[in-house]
N, C-alpha and C. Protein backbone atom coordinates (compact mmCIF):
# COMPACT_ATOMS: atom_id res chain seq x y z
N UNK A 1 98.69 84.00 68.01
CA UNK A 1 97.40 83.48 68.38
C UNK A 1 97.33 83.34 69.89
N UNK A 2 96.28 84.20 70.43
CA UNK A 2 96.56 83.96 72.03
C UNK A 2 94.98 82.98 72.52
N UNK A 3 94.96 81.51 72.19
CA UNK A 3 93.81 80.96 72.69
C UNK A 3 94.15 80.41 73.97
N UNK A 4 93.16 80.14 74.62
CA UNK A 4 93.30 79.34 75.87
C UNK A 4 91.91 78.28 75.63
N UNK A 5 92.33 76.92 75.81
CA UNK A 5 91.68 75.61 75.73
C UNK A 5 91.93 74.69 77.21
N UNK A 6 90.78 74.67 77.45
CA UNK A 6 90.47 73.69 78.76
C UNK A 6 89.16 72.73 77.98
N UNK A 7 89.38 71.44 79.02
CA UNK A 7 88.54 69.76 78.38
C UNK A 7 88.96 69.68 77.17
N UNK A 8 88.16 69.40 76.74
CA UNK A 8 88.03 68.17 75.19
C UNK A 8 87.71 69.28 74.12
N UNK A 9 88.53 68.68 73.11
CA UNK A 9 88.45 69.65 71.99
C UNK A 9 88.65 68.56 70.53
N UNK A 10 87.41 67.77 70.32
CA UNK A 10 87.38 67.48 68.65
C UNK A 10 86.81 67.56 67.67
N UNK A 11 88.13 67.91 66.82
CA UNK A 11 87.08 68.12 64.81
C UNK A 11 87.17 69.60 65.19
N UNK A 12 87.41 70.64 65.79
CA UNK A 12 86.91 71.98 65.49
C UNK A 12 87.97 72.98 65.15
N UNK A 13 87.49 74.12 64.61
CA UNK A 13 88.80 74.71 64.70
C UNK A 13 88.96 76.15 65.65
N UNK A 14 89.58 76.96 65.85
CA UNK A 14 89.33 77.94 66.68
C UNK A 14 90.18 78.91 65.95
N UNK A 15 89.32 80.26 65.54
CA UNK A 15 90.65 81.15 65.69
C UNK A 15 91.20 82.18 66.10
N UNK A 16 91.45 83.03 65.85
CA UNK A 16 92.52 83.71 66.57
C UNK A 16 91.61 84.26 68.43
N UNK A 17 92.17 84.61 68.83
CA UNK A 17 91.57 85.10 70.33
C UNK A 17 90.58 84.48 71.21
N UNK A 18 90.14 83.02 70.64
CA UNK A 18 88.94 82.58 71.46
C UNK A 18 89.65 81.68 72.40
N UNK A 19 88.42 81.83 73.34
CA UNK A 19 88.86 81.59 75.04
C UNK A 19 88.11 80.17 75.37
N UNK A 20 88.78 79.60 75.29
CA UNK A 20 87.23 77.84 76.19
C UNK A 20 88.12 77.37 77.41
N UNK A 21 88.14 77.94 78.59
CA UNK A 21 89.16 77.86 79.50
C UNK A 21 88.37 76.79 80.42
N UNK A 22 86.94 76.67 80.51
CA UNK A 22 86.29 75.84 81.30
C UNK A 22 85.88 74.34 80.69
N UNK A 23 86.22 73.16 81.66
CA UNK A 23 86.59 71.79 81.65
C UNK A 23 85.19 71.21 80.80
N UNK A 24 85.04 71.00 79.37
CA UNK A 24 83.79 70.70 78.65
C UNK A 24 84.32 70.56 77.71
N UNK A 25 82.68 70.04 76.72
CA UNK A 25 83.51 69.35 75.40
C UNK A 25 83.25 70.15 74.12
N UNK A 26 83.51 70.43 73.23
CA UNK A 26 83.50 70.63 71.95
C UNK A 26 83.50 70.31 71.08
N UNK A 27 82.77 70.05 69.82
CA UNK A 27 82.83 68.68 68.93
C UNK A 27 82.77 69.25 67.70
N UNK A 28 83.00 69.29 66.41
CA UNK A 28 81.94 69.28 65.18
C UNK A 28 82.05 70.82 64.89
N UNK A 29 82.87 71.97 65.58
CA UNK A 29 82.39 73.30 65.67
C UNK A 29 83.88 74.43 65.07
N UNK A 30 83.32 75.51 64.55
CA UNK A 30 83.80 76.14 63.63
C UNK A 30 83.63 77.67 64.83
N UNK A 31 84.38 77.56 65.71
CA UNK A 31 84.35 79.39 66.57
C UNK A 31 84.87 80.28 66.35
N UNK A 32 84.78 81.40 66.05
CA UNK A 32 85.02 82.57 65.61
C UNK A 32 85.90 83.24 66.57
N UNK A 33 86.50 84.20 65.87
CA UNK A 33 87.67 84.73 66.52
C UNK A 33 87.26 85.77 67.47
N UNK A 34 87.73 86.34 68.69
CA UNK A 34 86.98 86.97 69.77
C UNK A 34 85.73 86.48 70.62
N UNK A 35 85.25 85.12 70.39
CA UNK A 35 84.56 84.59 71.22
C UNK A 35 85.05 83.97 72.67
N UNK A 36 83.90 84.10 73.47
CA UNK A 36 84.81 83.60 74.96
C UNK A 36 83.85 82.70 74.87
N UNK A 37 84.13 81.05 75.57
CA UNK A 37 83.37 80.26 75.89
C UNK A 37 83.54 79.57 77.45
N UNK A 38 81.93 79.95 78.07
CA UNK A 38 81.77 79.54 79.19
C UNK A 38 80.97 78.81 79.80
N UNK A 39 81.00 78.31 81.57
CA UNK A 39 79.80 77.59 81.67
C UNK A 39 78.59 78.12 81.33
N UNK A 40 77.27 77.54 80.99
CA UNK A 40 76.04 78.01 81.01
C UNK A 40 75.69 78.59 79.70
N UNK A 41 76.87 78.66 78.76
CA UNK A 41 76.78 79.67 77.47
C UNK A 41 76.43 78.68 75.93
């Protein structure tokens, strides 16, 4: 599993390949594998 997690991360799950490298929060959320998450997105 190659994720990368930056800020706050609760209740969610992530899987395989997704990216949240920028300092924010995440709550409640179910992300799919190959998603990148960024500012503004």
């Amino acid at each position: 599993m190659n994720n990368a997690v930056g800020g706050e991360v609760k209740n969610s799950i992530m899987d395989m390949h997704s990216l949240k490298e920028h300092f924010s929060y995440l709550g409640d959320s179910y992300v799919v594998g190959g998603l990148i998450l960024g500012p503004g997105q």
